[in-house]
PDB file of N, CA and C in Angstrom:
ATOM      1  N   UNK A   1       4.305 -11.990   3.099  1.00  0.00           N
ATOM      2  CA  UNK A   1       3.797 -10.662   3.421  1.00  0.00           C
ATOM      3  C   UNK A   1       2.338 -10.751   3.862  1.00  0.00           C
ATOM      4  N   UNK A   2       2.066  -9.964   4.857  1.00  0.00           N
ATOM      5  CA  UNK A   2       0.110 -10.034   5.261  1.00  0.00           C
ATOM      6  C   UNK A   2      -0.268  -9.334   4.136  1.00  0.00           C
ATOM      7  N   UNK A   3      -1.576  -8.919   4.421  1.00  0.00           N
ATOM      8  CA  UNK A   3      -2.273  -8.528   3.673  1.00  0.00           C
ATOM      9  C   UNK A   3      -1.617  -6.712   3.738  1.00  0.00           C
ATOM     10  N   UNK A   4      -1.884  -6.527   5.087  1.00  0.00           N
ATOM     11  CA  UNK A   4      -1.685  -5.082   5.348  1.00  0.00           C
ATOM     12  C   UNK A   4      -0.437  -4.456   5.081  1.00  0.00           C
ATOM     13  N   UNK A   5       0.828  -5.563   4.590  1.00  0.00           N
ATOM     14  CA  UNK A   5       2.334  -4.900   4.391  1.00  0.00           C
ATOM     15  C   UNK A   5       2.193  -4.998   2.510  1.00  0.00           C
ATOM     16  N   UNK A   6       0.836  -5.773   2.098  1.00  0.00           N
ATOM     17  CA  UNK A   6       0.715  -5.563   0.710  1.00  0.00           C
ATOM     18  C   UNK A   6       0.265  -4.344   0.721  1.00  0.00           C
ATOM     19  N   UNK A   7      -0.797  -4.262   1.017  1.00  0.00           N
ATOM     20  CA  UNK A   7      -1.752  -2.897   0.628  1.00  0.00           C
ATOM     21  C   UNK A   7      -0.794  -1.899   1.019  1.00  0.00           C
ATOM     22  N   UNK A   8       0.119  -1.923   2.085  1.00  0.00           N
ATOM     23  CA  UNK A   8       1.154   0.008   2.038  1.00  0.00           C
ATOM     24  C   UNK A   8       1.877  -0.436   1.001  1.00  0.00           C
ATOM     25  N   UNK A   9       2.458  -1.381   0.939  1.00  0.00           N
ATOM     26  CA  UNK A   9       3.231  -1.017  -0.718  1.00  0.00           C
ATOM     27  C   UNK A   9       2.917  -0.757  -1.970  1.00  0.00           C
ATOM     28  N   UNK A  10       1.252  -1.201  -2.066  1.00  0.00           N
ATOM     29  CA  UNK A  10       0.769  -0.830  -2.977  1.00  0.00           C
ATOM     30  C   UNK A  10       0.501   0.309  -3.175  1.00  0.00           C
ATOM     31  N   UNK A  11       0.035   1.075  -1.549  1.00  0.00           N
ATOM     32  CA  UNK A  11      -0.117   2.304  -1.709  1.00  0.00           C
ATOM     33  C   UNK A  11       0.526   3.262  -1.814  1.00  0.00           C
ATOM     34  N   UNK A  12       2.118   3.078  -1.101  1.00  0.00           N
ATOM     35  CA  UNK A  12       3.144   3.657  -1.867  1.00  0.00           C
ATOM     36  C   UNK A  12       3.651   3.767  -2.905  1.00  0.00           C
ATOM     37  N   UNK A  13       3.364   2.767  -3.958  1.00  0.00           N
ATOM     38  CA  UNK A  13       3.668   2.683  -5.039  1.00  0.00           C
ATOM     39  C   UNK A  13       2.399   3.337  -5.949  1.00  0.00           C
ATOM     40  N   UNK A  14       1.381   3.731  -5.453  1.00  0.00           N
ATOM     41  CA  UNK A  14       0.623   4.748  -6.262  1.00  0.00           C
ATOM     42  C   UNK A  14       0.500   5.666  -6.005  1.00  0.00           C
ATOM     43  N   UNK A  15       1.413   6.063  -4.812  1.00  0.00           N
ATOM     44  CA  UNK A  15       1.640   7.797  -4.448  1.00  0.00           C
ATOM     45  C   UNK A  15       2.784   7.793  -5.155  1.00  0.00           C
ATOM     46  N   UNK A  16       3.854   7.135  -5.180  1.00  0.00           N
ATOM     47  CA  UNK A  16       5.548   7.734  -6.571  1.00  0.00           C
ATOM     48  C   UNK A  16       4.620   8.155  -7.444  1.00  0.00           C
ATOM     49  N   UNK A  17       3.509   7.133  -7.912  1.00  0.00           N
ATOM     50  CA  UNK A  17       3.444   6.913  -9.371  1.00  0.00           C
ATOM     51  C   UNK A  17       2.532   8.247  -9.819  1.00  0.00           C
ATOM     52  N   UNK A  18       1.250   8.781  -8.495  1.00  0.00           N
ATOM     53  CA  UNK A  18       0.477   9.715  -8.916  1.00  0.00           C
ATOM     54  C   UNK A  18       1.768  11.557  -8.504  1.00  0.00           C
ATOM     55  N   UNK A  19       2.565  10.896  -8.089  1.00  0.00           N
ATOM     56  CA  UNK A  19       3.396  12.219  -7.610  1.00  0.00           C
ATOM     57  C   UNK A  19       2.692  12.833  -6.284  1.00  0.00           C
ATOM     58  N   UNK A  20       2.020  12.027  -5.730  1.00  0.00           N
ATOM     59  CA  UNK A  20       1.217  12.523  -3.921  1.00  0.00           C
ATOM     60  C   UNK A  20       2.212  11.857  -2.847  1.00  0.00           C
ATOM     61  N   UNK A  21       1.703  12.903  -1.761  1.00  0.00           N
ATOM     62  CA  UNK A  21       2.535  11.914  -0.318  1.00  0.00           C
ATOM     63  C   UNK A  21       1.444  10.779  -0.239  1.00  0.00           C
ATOM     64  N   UNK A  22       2.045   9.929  -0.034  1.00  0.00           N
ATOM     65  CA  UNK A  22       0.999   8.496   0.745  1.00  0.00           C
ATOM     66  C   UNK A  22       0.428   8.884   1.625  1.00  0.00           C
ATOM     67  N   UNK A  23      -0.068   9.549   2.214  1.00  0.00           N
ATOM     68  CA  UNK A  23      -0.830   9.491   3.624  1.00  0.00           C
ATOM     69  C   UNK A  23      -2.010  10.073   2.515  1.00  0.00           C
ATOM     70  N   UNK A  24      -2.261  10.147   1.776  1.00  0.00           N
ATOM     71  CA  UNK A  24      -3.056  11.049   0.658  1.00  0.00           C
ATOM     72  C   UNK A  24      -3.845   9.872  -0.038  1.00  0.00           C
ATOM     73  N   UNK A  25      -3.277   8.792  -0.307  1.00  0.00           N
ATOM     74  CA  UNK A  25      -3.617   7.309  -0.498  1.00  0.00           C
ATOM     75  C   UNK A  25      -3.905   6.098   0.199  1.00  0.00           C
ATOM     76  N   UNK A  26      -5.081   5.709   0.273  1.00  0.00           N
ATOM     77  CA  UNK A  26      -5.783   5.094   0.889  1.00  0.00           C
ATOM     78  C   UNK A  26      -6.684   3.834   0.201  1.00  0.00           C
ATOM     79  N   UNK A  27      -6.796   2.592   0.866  1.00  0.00           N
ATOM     80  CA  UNK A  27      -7.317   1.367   0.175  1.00  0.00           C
ATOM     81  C   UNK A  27      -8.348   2.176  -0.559  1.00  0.00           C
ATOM     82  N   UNK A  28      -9.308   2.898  -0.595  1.00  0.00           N
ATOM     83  CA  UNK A  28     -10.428   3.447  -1.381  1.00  0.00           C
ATOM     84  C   UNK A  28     -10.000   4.018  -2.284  1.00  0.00           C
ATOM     85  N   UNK A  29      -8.734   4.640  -2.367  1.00  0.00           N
ATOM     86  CA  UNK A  29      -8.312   5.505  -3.368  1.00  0.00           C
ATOM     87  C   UNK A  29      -8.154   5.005  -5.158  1.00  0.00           C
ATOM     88  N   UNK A  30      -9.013   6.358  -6.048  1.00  0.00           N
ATOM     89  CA  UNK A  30      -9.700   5.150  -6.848  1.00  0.00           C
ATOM     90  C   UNK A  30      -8.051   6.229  -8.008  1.00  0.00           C
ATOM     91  N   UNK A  31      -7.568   4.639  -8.740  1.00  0.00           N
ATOM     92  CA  UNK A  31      -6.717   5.762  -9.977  1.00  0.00           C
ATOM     93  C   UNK A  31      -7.039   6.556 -11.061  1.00  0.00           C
ATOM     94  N   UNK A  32      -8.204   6.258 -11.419  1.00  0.00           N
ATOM     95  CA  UNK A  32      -8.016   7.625 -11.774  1.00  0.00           C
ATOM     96  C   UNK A  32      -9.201   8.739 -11.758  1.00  0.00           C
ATOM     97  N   UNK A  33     -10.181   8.498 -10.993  1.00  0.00           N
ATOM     98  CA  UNK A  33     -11.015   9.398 -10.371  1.00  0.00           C
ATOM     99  C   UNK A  33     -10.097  10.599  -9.085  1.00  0.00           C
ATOM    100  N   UNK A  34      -9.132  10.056  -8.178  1.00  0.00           N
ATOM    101  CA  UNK A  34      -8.397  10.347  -7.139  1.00  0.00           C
ATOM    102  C   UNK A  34      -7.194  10.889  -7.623  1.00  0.00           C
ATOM    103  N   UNK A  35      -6.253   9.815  -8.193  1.00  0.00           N
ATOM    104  CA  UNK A  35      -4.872  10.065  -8.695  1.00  0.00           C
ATOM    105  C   UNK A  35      -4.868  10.635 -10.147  1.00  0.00           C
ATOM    106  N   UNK A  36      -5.740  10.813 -10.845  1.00  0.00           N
ATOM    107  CA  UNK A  36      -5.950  11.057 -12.056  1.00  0.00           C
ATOM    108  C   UNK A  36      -4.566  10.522 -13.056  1.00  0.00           C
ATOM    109  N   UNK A  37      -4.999   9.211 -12.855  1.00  0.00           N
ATOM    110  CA  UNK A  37      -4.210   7.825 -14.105  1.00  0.00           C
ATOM    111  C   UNK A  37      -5.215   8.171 -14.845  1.00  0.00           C
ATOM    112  N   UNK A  38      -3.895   8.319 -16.151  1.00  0.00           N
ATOM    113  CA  UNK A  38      -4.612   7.768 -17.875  1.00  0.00           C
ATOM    114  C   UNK A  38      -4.212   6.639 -17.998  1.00  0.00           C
ATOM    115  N   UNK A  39      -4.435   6.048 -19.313  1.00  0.00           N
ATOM    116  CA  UNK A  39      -4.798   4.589 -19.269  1.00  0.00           C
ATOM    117  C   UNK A  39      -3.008   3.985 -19.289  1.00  0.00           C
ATOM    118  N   UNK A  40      -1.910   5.417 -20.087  1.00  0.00           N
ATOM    119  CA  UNK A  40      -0.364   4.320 -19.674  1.00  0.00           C
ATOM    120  C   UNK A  40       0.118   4.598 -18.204  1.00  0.00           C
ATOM    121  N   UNK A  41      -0.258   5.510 -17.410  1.00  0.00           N
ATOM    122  CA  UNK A  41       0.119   5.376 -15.644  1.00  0.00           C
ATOM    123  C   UNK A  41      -0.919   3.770 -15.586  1.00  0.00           C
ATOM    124  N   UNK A  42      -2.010   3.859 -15.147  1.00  0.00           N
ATOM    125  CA  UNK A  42      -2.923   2.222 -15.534  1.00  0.00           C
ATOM    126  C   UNK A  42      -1.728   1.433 -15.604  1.00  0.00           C
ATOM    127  N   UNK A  43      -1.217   0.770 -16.770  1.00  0.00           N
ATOM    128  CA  UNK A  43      -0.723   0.176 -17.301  1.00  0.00           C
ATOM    129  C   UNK A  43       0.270   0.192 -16.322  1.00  0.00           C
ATOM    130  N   UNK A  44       1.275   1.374 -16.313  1.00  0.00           N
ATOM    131  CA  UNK A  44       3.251   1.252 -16.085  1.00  0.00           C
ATOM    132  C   UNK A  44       2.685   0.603 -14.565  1.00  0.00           C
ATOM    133  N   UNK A  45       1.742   1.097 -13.548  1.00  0.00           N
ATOM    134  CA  UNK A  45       1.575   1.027 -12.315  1.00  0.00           C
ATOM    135  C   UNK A  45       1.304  -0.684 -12.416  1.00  0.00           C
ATOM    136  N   UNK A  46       0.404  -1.684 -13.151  1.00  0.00           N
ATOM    137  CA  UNK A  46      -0.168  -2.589 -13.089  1.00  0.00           C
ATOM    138  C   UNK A  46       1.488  -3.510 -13.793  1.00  0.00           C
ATOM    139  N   UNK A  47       2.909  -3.098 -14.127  1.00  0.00           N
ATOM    140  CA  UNK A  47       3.499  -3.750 -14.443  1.00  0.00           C
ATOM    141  C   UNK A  47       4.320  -3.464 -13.621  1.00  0.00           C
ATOM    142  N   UNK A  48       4.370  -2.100 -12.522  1.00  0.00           N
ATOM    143  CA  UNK A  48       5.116  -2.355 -11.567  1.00  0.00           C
ATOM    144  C   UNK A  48       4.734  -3.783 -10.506  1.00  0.00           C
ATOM    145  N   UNK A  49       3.551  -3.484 -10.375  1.00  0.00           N
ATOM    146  CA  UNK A  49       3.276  -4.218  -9.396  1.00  0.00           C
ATOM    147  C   UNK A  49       3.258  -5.691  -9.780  1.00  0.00           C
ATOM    148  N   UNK A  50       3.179  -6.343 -11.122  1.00  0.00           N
ATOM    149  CA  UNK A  50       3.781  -7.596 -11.609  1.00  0.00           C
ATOM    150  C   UNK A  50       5.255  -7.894 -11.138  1.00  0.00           C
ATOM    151  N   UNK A  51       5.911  -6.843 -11.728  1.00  0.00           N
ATOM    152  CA  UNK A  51       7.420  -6.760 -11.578  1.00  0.00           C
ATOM    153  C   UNK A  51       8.021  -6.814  -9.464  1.00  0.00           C
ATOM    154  N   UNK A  52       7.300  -6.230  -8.861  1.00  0.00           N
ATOM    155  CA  UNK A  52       7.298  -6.470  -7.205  1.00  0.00           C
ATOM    156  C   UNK A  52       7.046  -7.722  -6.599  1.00  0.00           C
ATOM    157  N   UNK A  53       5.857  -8.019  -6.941  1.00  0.00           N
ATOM    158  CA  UNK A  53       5.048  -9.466  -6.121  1.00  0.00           C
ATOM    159  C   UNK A  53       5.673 -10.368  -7.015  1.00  0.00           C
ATOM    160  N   UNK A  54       5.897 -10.412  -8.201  1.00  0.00           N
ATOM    161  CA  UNK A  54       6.174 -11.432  -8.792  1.00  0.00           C
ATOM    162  C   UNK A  54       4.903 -12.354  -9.643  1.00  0.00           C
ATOM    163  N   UNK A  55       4.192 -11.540  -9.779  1.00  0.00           N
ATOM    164  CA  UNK A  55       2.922 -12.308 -10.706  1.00  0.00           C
ATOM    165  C   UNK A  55       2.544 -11.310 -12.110  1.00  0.00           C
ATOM    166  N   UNK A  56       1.512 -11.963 -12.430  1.00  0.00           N
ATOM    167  CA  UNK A  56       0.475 -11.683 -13.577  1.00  0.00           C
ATOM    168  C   UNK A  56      -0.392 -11.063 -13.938  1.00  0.00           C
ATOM    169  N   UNK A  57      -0.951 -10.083 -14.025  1.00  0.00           N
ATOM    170  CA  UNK A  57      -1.872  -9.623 -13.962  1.00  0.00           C
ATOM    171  C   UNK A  57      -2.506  -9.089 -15.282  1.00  0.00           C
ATOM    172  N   UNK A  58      -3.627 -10.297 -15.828  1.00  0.00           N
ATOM    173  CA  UNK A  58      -3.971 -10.448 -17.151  1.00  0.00           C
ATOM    174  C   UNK A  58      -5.003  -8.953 -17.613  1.00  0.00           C
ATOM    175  N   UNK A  59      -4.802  -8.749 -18.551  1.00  0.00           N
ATOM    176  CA  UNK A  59      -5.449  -7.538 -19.224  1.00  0.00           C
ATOM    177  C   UNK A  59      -7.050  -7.466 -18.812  1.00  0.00           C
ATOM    178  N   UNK A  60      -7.891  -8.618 -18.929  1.00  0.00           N
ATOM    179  CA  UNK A  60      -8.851  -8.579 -18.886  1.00  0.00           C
ATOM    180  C   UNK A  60      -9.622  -7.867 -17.432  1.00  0.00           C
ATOM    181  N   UNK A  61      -8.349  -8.755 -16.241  1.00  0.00           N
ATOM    182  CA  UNK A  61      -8.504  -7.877 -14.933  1.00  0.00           C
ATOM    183  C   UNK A  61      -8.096  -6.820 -14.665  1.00  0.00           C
ATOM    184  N   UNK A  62      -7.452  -5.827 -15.541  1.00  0.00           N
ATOM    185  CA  UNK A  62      -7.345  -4.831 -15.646  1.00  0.00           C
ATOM    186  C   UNK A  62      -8.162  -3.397 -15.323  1.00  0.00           C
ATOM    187  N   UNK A  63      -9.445  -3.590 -15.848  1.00  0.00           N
ATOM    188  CA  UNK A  63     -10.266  -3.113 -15.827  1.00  0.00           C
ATOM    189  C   UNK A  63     -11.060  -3.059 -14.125  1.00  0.00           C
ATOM    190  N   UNK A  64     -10.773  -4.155 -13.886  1.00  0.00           N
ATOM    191  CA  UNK A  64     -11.762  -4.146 -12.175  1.00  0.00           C
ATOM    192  C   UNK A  64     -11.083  -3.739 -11.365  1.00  0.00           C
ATOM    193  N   UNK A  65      -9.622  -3.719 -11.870  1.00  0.00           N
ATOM    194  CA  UNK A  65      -8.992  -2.826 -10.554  1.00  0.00           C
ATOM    195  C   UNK A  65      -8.435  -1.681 -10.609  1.00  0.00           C
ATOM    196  N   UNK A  66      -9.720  -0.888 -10.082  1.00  0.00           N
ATOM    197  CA  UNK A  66      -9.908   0.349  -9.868  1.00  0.00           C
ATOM    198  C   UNK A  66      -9.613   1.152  -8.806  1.00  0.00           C
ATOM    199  N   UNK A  67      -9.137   0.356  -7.870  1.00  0.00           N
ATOM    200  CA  UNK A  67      -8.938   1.409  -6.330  1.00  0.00           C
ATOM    201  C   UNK A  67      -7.865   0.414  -5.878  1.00  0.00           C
ATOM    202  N   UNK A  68      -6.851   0.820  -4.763  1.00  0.00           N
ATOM    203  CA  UNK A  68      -5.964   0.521  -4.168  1.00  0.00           C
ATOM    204  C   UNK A  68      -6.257  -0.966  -3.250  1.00  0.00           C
ATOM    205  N   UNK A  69      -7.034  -1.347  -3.041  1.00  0.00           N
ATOM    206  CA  UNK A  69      -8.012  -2.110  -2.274  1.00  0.00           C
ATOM    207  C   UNK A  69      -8.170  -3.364  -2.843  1.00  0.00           C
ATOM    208  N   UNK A  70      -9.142  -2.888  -4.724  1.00  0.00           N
ATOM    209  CA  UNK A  70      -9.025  -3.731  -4.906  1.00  0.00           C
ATOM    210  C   UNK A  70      -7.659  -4.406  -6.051  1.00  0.00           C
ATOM    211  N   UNK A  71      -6.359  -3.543  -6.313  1.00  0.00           N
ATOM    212  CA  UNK A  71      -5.208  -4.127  -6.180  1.00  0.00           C
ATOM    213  C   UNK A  71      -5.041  -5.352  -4.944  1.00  0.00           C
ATOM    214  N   UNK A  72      -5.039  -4.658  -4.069  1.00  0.00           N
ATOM    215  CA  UNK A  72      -4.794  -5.714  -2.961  1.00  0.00           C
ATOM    216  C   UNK A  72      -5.197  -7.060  -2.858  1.00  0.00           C
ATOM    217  N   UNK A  73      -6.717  -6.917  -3.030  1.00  0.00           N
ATOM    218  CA  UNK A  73      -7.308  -8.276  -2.634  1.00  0.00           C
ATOM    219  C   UNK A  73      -6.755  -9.046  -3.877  1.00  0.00           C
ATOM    220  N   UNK A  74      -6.571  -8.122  -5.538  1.00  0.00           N
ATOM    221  CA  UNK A  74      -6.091  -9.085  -6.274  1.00  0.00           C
ATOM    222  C   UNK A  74      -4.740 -10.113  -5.630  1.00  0.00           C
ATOM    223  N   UNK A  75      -3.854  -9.245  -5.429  1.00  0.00           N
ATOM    224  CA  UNK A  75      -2.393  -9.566  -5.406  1.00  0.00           C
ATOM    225  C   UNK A  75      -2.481 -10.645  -4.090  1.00  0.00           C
ATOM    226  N   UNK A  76      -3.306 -10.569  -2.887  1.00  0.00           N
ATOM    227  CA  UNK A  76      -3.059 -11.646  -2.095  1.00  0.00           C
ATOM    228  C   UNK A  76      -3.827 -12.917  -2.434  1.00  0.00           C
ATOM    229  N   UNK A  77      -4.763 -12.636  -3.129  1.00  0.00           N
ATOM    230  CA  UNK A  77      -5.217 -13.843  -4.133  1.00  0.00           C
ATOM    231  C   UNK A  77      -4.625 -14.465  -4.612  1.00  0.00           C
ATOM    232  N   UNK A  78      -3.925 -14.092  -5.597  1.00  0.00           N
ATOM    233  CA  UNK A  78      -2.583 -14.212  -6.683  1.00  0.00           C
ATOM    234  C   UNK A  78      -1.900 -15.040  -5.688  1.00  0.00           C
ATOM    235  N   UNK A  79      -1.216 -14.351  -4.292  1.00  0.00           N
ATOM    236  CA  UNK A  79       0.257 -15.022  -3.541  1.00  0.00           C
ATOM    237  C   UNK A  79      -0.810 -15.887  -3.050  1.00  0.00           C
ATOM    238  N   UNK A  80      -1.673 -16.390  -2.544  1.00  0.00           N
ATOM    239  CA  UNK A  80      -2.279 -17.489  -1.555  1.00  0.00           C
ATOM    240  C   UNK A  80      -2.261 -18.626  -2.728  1.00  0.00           C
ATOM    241  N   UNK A  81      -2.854 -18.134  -3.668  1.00  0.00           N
ATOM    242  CA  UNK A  81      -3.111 -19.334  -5.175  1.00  0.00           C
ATOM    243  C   UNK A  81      -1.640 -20.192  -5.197  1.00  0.00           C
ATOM    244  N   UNK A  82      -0.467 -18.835  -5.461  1.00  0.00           N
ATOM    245  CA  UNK A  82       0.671 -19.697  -5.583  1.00  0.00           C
ATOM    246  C   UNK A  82       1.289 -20.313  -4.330  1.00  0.00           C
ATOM    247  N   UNK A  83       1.124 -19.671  -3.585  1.00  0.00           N
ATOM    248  CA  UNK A  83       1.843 -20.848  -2.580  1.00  0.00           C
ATOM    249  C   UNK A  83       0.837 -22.261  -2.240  1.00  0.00           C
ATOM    250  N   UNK A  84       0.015 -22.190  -2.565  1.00  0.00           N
ATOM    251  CA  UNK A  84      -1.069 -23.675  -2.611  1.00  0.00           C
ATOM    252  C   UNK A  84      -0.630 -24.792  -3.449  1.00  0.00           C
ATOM    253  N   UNK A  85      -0.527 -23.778  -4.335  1.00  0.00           N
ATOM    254  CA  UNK A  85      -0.022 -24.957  -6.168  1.00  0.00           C
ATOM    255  C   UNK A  85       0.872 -25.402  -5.660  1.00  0.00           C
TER     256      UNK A  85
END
């Protein structure tokens, strides 16, 4: 997947999750300043997106990802790391 077929799925997957149309969601879009996530949307959203890509996403980084964006840059991080190993 590029980068850019990550980030719409990501961003679709935080418009189901905030109950918005996607065109409403955007790499800047922060969860919960924008979508107004409490900390278990946070969570269910950060185990969807484990459960999709197929990775990890440790608690500690939890916290830095705050906007749709920087989901992204995590998750193609994540897929570039593993296909290297």
């Amino acid at each position: 997947m590029t980068r850019e077929e990550i980030q719409q799925k990501l961003m679709e997957m935080a418009a189901e999750k905030a109950g918005v149309p996607v065109l409403q969601v955007t790499p800047a879009t922060h969860f919960v300043n924008d979508l107004e996530f409490d900390s278990l949307d946070t969570m269910e959203y950060a185990m969807e997106v484990e459960d999709f890509f197929k990775l990890s996403v440790p608690d500690e980084d939890l916290d830095k990802l705050v906007t749709v964006g920087a989901v992204a840059d995590f998750v193609v991080e994540e897929l570039n790391g593993a296909a290297t190993a």
